[in-house]
Every structure is written in C-alpha cells, then in structure tokens.
Protein backbone atom coordinates (compact mmCIF):
# COMPACT_ATOMS: atom_id res chain seq x y z
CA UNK A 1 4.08 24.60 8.29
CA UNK A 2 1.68 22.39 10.86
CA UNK A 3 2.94 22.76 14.30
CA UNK A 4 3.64 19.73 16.39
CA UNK A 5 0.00 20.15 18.32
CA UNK A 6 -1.68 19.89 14.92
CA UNK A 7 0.23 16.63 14.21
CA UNK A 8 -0.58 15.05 17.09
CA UNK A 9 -3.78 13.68 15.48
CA UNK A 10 -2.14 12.22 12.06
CA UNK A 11 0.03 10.87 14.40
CA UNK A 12 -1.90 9.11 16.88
CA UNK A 13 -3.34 7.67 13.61
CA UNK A 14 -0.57 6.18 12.20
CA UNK A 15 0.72 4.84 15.43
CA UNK A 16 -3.26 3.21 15.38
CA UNK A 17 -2.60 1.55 12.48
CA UNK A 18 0.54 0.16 13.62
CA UNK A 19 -1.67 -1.34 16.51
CA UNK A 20 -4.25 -2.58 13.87
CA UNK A 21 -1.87 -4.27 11.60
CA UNK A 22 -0.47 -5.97 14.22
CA UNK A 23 -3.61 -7.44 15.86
CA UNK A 24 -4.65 -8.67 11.99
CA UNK A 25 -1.66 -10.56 11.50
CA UNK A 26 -1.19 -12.27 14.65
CA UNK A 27 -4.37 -13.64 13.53
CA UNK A 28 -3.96 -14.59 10.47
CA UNK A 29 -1.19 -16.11 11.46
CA UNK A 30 -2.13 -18.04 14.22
CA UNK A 31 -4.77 -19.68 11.43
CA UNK A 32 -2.71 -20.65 9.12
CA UNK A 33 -0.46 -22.16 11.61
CA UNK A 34 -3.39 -24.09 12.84
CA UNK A 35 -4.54 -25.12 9.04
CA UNK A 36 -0.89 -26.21 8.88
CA UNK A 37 -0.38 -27.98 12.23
CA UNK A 38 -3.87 -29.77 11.88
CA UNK A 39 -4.18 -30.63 8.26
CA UNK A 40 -1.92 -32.68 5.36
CA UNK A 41 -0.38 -30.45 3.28
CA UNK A 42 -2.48 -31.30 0.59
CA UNK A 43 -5.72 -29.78 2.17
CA UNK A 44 -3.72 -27.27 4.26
CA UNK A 45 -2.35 -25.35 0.93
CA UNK A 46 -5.90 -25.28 0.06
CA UNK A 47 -7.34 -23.99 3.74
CA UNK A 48 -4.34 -20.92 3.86
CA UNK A 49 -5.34 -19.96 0.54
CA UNK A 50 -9.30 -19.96 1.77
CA UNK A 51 -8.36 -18.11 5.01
CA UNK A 52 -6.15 -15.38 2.63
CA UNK A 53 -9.86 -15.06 0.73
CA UNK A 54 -11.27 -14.58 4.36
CA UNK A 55 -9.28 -11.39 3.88
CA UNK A 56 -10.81 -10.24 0.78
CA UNK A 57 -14.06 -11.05 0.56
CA UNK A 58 -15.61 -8.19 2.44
CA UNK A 59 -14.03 -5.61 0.45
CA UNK A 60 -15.17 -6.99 -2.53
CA UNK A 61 -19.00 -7.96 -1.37
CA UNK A 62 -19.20 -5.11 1.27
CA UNK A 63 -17.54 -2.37 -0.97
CA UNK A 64 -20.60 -0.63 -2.00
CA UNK A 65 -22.06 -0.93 2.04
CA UNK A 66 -18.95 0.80 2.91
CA UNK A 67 -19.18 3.66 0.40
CA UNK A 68 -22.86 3.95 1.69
CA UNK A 69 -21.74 4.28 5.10
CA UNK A 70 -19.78 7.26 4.19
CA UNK A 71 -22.80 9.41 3.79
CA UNK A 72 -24.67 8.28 7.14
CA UNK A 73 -21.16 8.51 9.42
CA UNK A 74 -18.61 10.90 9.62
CA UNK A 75 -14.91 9.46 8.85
CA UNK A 76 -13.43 9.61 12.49
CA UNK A 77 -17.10 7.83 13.17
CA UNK A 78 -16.44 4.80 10.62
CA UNK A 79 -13.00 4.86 12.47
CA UNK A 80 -13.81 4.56 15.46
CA UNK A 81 -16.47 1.58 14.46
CA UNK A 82 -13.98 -0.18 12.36
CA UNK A 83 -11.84 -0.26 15.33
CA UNK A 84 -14.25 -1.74 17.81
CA UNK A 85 -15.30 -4.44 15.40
CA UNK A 86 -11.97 -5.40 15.16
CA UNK A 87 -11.63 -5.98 19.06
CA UNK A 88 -15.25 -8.12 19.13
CA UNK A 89 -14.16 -10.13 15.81
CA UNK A 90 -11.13 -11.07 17.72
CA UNK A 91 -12.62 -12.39 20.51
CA UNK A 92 -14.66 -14.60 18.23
CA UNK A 93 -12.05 -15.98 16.63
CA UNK A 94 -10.36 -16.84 20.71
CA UNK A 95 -13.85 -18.10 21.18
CA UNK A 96 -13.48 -20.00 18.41
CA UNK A 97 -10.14 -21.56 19.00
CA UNK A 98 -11.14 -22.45 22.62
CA UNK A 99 -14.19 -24.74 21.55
CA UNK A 100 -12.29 -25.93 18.49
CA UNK A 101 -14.81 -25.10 15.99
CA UNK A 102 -12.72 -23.64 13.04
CA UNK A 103 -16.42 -22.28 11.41
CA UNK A 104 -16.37 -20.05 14.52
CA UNK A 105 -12.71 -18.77 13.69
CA UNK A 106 -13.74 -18.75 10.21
CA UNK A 107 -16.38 -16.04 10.94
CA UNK A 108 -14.33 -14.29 13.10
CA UNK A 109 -11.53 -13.84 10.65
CA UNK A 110 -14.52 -12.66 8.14
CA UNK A 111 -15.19 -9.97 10.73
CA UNK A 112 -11.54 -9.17 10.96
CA UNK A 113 -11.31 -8.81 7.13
CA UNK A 114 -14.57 -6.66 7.28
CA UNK A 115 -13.15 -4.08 9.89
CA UNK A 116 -10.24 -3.38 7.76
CA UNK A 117 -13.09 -2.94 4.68
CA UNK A 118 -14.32 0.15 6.75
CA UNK A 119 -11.16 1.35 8.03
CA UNK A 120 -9.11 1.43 5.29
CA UNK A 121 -10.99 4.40 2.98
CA UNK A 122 -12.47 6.18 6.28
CA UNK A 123 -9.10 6.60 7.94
CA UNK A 124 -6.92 8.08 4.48
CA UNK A 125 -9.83 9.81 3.97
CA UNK A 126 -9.38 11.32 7.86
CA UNK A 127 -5.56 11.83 6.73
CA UNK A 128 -6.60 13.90 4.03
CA UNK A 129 -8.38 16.55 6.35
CA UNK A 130 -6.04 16.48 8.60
CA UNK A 131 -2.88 17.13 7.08
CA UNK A 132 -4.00 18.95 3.58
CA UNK A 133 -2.59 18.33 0.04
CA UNK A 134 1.05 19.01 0.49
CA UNK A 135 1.59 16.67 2.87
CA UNK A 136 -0.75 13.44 1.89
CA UNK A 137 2.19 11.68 -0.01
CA UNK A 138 4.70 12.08 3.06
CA UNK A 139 1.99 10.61 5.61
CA UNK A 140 0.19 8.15 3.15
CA UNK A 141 4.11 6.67 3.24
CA UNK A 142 3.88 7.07 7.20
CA UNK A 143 0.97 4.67 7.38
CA UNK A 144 2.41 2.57 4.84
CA UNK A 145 5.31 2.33 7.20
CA UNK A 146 3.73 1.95 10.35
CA UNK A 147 1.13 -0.65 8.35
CA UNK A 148 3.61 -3.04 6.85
CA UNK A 149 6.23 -2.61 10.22
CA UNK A 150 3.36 -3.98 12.91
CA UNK A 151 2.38 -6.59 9.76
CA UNK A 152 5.67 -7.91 9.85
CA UNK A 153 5.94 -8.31 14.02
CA UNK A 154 2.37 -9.48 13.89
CA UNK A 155 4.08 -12.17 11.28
CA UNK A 156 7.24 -12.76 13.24
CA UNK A 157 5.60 -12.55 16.48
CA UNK A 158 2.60 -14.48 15.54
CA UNK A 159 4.41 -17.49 14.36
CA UNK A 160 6.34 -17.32 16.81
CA UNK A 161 3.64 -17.01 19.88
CA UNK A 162 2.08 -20.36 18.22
CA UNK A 163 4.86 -22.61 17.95
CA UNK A 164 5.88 -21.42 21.63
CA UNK A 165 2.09 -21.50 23.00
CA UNK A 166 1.51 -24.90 21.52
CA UNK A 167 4.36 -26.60 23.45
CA UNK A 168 3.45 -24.22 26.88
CA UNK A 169 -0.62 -25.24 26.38
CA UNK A 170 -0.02 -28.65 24.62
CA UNK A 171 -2.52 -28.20 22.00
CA UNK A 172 -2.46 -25.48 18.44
CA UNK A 173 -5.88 -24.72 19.47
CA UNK A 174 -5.24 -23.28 22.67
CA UNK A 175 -2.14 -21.68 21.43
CA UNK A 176 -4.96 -20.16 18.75
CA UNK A 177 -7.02 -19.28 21.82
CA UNK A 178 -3.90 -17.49 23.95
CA UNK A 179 -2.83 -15.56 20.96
CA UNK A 180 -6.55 -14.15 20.08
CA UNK A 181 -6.27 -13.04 23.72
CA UNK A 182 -3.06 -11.20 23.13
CA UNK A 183 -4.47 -9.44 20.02
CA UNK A 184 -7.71 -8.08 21.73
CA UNK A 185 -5.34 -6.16 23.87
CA UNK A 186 -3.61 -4.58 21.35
CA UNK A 187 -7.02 -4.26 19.52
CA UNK A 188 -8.56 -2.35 22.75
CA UNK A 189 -4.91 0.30 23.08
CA UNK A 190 -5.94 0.91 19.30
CA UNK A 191 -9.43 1.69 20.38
CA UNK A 192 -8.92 3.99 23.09
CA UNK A 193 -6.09 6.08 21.16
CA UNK A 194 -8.64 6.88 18.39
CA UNK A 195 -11.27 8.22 20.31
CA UNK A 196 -9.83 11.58 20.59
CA UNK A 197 -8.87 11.92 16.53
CA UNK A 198 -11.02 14.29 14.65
CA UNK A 199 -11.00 16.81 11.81
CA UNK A 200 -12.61 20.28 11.93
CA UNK A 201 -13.40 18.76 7.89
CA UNK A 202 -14.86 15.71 9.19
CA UNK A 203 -18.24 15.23 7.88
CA UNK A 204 -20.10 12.94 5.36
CA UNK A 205 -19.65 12.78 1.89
CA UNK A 206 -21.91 15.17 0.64
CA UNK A 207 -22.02 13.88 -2.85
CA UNK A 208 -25.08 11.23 -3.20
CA UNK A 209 -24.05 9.80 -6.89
CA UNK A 210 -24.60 5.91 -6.73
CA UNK A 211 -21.11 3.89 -5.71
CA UNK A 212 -21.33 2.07 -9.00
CA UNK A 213 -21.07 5.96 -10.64
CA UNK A 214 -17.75 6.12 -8.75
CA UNK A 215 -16.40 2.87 -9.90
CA UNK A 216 -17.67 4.11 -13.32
CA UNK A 217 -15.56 7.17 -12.93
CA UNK A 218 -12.38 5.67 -11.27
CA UNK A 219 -12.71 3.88 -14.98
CA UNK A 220 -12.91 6.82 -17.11
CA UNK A 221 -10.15 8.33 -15.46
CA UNK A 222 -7.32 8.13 -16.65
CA UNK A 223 -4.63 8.97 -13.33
CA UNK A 224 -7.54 7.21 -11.14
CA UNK A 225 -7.26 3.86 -13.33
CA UNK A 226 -3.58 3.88 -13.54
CA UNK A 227 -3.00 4.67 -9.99
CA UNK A 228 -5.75 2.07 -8.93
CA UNK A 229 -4.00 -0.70 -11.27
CA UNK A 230 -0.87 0.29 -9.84
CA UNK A 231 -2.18 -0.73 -6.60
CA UNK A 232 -3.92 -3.31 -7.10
CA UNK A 233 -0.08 -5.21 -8.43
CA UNK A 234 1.41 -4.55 -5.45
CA UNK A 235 -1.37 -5.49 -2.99
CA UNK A 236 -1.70 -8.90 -5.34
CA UNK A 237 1.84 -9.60 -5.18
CA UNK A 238 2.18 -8.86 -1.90
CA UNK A 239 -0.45 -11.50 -0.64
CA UNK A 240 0.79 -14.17 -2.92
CA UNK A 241 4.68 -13.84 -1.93
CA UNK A 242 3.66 -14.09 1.55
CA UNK A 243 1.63 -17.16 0.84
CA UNK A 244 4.29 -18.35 -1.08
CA UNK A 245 6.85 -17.44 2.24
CA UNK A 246 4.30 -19.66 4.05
CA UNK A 247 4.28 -22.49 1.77
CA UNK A 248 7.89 -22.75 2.69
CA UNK A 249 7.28 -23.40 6.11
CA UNK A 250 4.82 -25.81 5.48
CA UNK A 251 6.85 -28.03 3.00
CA UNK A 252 10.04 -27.39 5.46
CA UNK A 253 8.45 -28.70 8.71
CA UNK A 254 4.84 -30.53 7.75
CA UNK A 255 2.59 -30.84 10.76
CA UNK A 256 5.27 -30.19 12.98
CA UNK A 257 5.97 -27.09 15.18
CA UNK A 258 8.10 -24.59 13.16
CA UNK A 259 6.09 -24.57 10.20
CA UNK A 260 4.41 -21.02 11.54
CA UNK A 261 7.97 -19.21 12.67
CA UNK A 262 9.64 -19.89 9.97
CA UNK A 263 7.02 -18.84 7.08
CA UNK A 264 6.30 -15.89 10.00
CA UNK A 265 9.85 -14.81 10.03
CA UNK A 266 10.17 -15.11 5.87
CA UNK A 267 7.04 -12.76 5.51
CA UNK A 268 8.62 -10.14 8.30
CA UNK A 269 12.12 -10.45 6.58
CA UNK A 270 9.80 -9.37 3.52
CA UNK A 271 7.87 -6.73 5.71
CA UNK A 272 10.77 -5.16 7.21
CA UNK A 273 12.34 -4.14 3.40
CA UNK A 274 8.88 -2.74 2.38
CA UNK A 275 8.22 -1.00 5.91
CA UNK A 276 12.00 0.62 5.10
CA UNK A 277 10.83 1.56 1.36
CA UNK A 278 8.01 2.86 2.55
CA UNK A 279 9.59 5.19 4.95
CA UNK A 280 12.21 6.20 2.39
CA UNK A 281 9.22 7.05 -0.31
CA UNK A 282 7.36 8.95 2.54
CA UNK A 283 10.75 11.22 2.92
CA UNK A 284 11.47 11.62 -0.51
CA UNK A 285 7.62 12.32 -1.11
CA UNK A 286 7.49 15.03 2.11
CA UNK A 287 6.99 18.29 -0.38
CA UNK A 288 5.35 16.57 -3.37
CA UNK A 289 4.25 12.90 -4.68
CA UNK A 290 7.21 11.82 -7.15
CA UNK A 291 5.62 8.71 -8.80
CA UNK A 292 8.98 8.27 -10.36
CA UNK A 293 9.91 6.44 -7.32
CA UNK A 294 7.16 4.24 -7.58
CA UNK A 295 8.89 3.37 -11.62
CA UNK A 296 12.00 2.55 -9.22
CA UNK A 297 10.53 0.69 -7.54
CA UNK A 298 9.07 -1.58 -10.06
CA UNK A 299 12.61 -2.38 -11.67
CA UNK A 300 13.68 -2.96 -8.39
CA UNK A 301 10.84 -6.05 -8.49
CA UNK A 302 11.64 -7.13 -11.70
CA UNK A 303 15.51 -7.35 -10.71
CA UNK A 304 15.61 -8.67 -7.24
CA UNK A 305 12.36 -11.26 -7.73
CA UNK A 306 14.24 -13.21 -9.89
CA UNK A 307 17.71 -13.13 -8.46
CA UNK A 308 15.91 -14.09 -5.10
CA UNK A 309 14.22 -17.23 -6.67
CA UNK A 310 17.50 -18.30 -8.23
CA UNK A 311 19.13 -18.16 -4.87
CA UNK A 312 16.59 -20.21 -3.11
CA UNK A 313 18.85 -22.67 -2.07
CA UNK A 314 21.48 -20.29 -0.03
CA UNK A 315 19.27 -19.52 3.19
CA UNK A 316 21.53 -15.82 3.59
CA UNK A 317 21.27 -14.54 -0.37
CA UNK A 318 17.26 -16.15 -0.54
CA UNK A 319 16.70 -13.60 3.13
CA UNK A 320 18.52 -10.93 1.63
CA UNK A 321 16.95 -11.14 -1.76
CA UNK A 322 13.33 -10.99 0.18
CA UNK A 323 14.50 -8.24 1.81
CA UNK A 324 15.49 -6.26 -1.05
CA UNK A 325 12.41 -6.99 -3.33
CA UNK A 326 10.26 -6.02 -0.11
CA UNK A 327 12.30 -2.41 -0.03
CA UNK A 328 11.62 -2.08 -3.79
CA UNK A 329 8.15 -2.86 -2.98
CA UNK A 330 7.35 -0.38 -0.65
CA UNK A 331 9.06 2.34 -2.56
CA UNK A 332 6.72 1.44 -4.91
CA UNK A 333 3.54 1.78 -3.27
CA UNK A 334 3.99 4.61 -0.95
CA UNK A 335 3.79 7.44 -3.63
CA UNK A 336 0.74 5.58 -5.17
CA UNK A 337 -1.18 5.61 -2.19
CA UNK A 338 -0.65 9.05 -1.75
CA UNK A 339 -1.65 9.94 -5.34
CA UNK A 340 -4.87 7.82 -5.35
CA UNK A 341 -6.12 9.74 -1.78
CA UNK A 342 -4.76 13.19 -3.38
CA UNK A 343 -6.81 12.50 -6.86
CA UNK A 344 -9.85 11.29 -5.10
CA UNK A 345 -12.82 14.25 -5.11
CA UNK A 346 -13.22 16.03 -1.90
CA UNK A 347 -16.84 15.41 -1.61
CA UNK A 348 -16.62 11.56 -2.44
CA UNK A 349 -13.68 10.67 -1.04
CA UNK A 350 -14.20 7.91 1.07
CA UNK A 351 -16.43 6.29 -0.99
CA UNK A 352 -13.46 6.63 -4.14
CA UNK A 353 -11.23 4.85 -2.08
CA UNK A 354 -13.73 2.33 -1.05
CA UNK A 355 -14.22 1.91 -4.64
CA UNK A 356 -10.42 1.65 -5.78
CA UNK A 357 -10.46 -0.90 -2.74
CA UNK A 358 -12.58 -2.86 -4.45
CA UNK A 359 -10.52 -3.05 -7.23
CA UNK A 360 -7.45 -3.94 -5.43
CA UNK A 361 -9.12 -7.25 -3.60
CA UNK A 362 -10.54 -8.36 -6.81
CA UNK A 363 -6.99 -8.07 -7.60
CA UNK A 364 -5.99 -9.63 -4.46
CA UNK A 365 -8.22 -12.61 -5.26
CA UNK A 366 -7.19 -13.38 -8.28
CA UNK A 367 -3.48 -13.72 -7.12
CA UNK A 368 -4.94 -15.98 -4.14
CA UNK A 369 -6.37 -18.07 -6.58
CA UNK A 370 -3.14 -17.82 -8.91
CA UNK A 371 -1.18 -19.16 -6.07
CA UNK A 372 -3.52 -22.22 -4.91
CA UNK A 373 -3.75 -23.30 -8.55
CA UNK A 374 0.51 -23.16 -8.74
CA UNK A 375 0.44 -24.92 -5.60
CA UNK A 376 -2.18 -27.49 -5.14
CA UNK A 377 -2.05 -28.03 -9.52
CA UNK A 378 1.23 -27.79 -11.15
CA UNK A 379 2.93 -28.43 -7.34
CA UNK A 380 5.39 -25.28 -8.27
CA UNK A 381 7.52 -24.73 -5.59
CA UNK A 382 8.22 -21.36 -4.52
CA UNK A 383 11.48 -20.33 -6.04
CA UNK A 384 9.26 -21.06 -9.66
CA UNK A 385 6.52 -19.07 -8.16
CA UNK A 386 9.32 -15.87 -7.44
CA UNK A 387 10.60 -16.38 -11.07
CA UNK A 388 7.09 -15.96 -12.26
CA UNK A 389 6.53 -12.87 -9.71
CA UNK A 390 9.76 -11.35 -11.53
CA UNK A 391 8.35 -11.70 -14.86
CA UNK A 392 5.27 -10.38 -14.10
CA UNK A 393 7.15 -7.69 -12.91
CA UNK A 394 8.77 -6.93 -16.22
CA UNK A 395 4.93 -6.25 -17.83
CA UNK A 396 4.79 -3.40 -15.16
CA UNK A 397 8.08 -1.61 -15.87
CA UNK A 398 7.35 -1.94 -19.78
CA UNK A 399 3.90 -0.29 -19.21
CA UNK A 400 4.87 2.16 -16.48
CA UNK A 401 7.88 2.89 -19.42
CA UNK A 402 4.84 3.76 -21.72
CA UNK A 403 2.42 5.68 -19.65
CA UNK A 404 4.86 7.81 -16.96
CA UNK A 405 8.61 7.62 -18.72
CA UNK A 406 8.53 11.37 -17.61
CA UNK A 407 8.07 10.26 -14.18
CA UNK A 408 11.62 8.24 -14.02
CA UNK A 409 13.15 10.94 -15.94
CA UNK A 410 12.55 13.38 -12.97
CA UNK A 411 13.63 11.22 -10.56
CA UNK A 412 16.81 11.12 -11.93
CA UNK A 413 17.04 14.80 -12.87
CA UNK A 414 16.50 16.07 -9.59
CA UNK A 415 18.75 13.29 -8.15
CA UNK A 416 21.35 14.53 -10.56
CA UNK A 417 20.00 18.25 -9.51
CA UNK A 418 20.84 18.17 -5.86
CA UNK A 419 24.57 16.50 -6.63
CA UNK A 420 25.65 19.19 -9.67
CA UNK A 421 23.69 22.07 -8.12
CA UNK A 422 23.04 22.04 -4.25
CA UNK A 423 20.58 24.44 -3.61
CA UNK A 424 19.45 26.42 -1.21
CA UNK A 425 15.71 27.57 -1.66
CA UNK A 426 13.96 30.82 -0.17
CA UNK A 427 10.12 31.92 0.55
CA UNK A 428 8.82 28.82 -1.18
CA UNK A 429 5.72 29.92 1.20
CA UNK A 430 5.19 32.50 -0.87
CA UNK A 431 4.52 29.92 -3.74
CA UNK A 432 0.55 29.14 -3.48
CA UNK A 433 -0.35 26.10 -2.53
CA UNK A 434 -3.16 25.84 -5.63
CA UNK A 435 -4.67 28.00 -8.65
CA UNK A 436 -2.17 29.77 -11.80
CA UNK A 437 1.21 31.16 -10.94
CA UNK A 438 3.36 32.99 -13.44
CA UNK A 439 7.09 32.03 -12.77
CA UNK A 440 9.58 34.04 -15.00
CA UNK A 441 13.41 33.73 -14.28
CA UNK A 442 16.87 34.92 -15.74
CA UNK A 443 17.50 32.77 -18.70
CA UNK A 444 21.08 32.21 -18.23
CA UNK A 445 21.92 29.07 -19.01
CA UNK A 446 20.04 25.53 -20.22
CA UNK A 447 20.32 24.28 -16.69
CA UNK A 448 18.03 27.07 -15.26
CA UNK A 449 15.05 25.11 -16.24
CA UNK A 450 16.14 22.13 -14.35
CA UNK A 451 16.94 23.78 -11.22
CA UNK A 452 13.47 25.31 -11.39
CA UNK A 453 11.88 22.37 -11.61
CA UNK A 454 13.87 20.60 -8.78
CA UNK A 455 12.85 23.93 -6.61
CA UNK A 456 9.48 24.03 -7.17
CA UNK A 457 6.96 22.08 -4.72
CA UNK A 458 4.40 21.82 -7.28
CA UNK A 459 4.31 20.95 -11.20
CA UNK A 460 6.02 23.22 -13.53
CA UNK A 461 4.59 23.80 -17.26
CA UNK A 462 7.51 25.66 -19.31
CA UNK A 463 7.17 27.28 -22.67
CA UNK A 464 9.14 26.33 -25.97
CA UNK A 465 9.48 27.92 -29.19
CA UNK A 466 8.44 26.14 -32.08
CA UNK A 467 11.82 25.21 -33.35
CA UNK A 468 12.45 22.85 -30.74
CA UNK A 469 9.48 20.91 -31.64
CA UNK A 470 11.21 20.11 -34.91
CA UNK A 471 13.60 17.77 -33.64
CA UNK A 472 11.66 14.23 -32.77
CA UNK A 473 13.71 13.98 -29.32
CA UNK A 474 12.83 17.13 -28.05
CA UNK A 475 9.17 17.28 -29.51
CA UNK A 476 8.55 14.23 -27.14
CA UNK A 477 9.98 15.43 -24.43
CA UNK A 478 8.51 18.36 -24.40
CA UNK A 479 4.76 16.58 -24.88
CA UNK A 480 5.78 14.28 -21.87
CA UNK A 481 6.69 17.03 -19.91
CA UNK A 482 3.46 19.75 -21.16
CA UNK A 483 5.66 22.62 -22.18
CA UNK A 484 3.61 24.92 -24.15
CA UNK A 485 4.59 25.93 -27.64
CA UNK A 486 4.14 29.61 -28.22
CA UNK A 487 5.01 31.31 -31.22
CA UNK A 488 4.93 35.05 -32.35
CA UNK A 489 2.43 34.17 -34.97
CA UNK A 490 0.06 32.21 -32.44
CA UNK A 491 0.14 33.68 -29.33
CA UNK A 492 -2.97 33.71 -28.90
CA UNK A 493 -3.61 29.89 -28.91
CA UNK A 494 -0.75 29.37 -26.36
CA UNK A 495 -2.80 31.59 -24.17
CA UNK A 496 -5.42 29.34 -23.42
CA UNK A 497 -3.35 26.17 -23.06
C-alpha cells in the first residue's frame, strides 16, 4: 500500500487536469458562443462544427510528432511543455478576440487542441510510473473524473461568463477577450503545480520502432484494438452529443444572448453524470480493471439515449435523461482507459497511447462530420440525432455481447458474491502482484470457486475435468472463462497450458 506522501504526485496530477480541462472548455466555449452570437444559424452550425475539428486535428496530423517526442523528452518533460503551451495558446486566442480577427482565435484554439495532443499520452503515461499496475484502473477513473468535472464547469461557467461579459463589455468579442483572460490564470495555477511531479521511472521511451510499427501493432492486437475501438465510441459520441446540446441553444435563442448558457449548462448537466460514472468506475476498479462495467455501461447508452430523445419536449425528464446517459457514459470509459494504459508496453508507452489517440480523433472526426451533415443536410433536430446515438449504441452492446460476455457475467457474479457471501479477505499481500501462482483450496461446495474469484485481485484460471466440457453450456463457459481441462490420461498437455 502507497502511503499518502507517495500519492501526493498522482494527485497533484489529477487535480492538474482538472485545471486543464477547465481552461479548454471555457474556450471552446466562449467560440462557439461567438460563432453563434455573430453568425446565422446556417453558417454558425457549420463554424461550431469547424471549431470542434480545431480540437482534433492535431492529434490526428501531429500524432506521429508526439510519439517522436517521447524519445527526445522525458514524460513529466512533455508535461510540463504541454502545459505551458496551453497558457501561450490562450493568450492568442484573448489576443485574438481583442482585435476581432477570428483567424487569430482560430490558431489559438489549434494550439489549444495541440497541447492536449502532447499531454494526453505523456501524462497517463506519468500515471503509470507513478502509481504501478494495481492501481492504474482506480486513478485512470480519477482523471477521468477530475477531466470531465472541470469540462463540465468550464461548459457551465463558460457559457455563462459570455452571455454575462457580453452585456458587462457590450460586445461577444470582448466578452471572448475577458474570458481568455480568466483561462490563462487557471492555465498558469496548472503550470506551477506540475513543476514539482516526477517519477523515479521517468525517462524516454527506450524502444526506437517507427510510430507507424505501433499503430501496426495496436492493429494486430487483439485487447489493444478492442480497447482502442472502445474508446474511440465514447470519445465520438461524446463530442457529437455535446454539439448536439449546443445546437439546442442555438435554435432556442438565435443570435441572441442565452444561446451559450443554455447549450453550456446542457453539456455540464451531461458532464456532471459522466464525471459521477467515472468516479464510481474508478472505486469499483480500485483493486483490478473490471471491463464488465464498461458492458454496463454501454446498455446504460443504449437505454437512456433513446428514452432521453423521446422526452425532448419535458425540459425535467430531457435534463435527467442527459444526466443518466452521461453516468452510463463514464462508467463506461473509465475501466477502458485504464486497460488501454495497463496493456500498453513499458518501453513504448507514450508513444502507444499517442497512437490509440490517433485513433480516437479520427474517430472523433468522423462523428464531427456525422453531426454537421445531420444538421446543416437533413436539418435533424436533436432529439432525432439522440435516437440515432441510442441505436448506435445497440451495435456496441451486441458486439461487446460477442467479444467480452464473460466480462458482464463477472460483474454480476461478484455483485451477487458480496450480497450471498460477505467476505472478509486476509494477507491478499501475500498474493504477488505478477508471474504464476498455484492457488489450491478446500473443495467444499460449487460456490467455492466463485468466492475465489471475487477474492482474488488478479485473474483466476481454474481447472475442469473433461466431463464438464460435454455439456455445450458449460464447455462455453468454461472457454470464456480459460479453465483448463486436465484429464488423467493427458496431464501432460494441461501442463503447459
């Protein structure tokens, strides 16, 4: 067990990214509230969906730099970097606002997009070293929480700041300008509380393979692919339901002030369910990653996506239906995070997840582009563009069902575990933390197996005689869940299995 002195760092990390997140969306914010306030809404569906782009386009031109910059800088160096080019790009984009020229804010936001390109593999790469294995999946959720929490009051606060500043200064560009100004001290807190972080592991990647090798192998792989897909739904999603959030704002007050707050406060409804689910995954994931709560998740989505677009009209059951498919989301993506960072190779590791990043904003794009084209095309409003979220949702249960049923299975068994058999568990320490272990136990009943499973802070492979793999049931259970089949007549083979 880490003592609280060698959490401080994780820590002080996560509470940076809270500070991070927050600057980022006040300025995103702030833009599309000046696209909106500015612009018809014909043009200004098309401008939020460019500056949402702004956002993705460095990871996905950039990503190799990035994994390059992995073997010339150490991770808390990239960190550090990422961090002060967030604080300059933000004063561009105040610059920018305060001469009017929206090409200046344009670039700004590009620089703002960029930082977070660096940042992003650098610093769960950092949380790696500093808190080990067994507890990636619990502090991967921590970020996740402390991400999507300051993206939410960023939202809120954001549109909130604009509407407010632009009837203080008299004009959305100086309420653009004010607002940048805000950010860069949030940006510079961020800064200075980073300095300090570092990992007695902290050095470069040592592996020199070619980043278009690692995308090759995040390919191959099967657990890489699968988490990486996973992640790149929920990212996608994510950035279209909040542009869809915003389109309400737009359509309910036009040009006029409002149009921010309200979208803002939609998309931190949204943020404050998937900050919750993310906290609740990083609890339930504090001893091991339980993907099976990520499977929960996604039925959660495919349930609540649809009930909240049918409910569009009732302002309460619309906010509480965001709220709810926002929890499911989080729970969703918290124990995916922390399985990509944990499968990702020791000596490559920032540049893996600067690869799967690039995955995830091609991803990202192509829901951007999914939502202008619903928007700006067909002229879909966004209760139709939940409905389609929700059946989208559906193809990701049914192939989550297919590749990880096992996973869902147990989630319920140990939920069912700690009800029927509260336990009570001793010298798990002296469990090691990787390599073989032989467990043998009193076979005293059919539940024994369960409870040993629920116990257990790392995988369990049982054995199973090969009667049980006659009946079809059990033979594909026990394939789902890698019991060995041994046998008096080939012991040998189960040996080596």
């Amino acid at each position: 067990m880490k003592s609280s002195s060698s959490l401080l760092k994780p820590y002080t990390l996560v509470g940076a990214q809270a500070l991070n997140s927050f600057s980022d969306h006040v300025c995103k914010i702030v833009a599309s509230g000046l696209v909106a306030a500015t612009m018809p809404e014909h043009r200004a569906a098309v401008w939020v969906g460019i500056v949402s782009f702004l956002y993705i386009v460095p990871y996905i031109v950039l990503a190799p730099f990035f994994g390059k910059l992995t073997r010339k800088w150490s991770k808390s160096a990239l960190v550090r970097f990422s961090y002060g080019l967030q604080l300059g790009a933000t004063g561009v984009i105040g610059v920018g606002a305060w001469i009017e020229s929206f090409g200046l804010m344009v670039a700004g936001l590009a620089g703002v997009a960029a930082q977070s390109g660096v940042l992003a593999p650098a610093r769960n790469a950092l949380m790696k070293d500093l808190v080990g294995d067994k507890r990636i999946g619990q502090f991967m959720g921590l970020l996740e929480l402390a991400g999507i929490s300051a993206t939410l009051a960023g939202l809120a606060m954001g549109g909130w700041s604009f509407d407010a500043l632009w009837q203080w200064a008299g004009s959305p560009w100086n309420a653009v300008a004010y607002a940048a100004m805000g950010s860069m001290v949030f940006a510079t807190i961020a800064l200075i509380a980073i300095l300090g972080v570092r990992s007695d592991k902290d050095v470069l990647d040592t592996n020199s393979v070619f980043f278009g090798s690692i995308v090759k192998e995040i390919v191959a792989k099967p657990a890489l692919r699968w988490t990486v897909l996973g992640l790149t739904w929920f990212y996608g999603a994510g950035v279209m339901i909040v542009m869809i959030l915003m389109q309400h704002g737009r359509w309910e007050h036009g040009q006029n002030v409002g149009a921010a707050s309200d979208g803002g406060m939609l998309a931190a409804t949204l943020g404050v369910g998937a900050a919750l689910g993310s906290g609740v995954a990083a609890l339930l994931c504090r001893r091991r990653i339980e993907i099976g709560w990520s499977f929960i998740g996604a039925i959660g989505m495919m349930v609540f996506l649809p009930l909240t677009s049918m409910a569009w009209e009732h302002d309460v059951w619309a906010k509480m239906g965001i709220f709810v498919s926002g929890f499911m989301a989080g729970l969703f993506s918290a124990p995916l995070n922390g399985l990509f960072v944990a499968l990702s190779r020791d000596d490559a590791r920032a540049s893996t997840l600067a690869a799967g990043n690039l995955f995830m904003n091609l991803g990202c794009a192509a829901f951007v582009g999914l939502q202008v084209f619903l928007t700006r095309v067909l002229e879909w409003g966004p209760d139709a563009q939940l409905m389609l979220m929700g059946v989208m949702s559906v193809f990701v249960v049914i192939w989550m069902s297919y590749l990880v049923p096992e996973s869902l299975i147990r989630v319920a068994l140990l939920s069912v575990m700690k009800v029927v058999y509260p336990m009570k568990v001793r010298n798990l320490a002296r469990l090691p933390e990787k390599g073989g272990v032989l467990m043998i136990s009193n076979h005293v009943t059919f539940a024994d197996a369960a409870i040993l499973y629920a116990a257990s802070n790392r995988p369990v492979r049982f054995i199973g005689g090969p009667s049980s793999f006659k009946f079809p049931m059990i033979k594909w259970a026990y394939k789902r869940f890698n019991v060995i089949n041994i046998s008096s007549g080939k012991a040998k083979e189960a040996i080596t299995k």
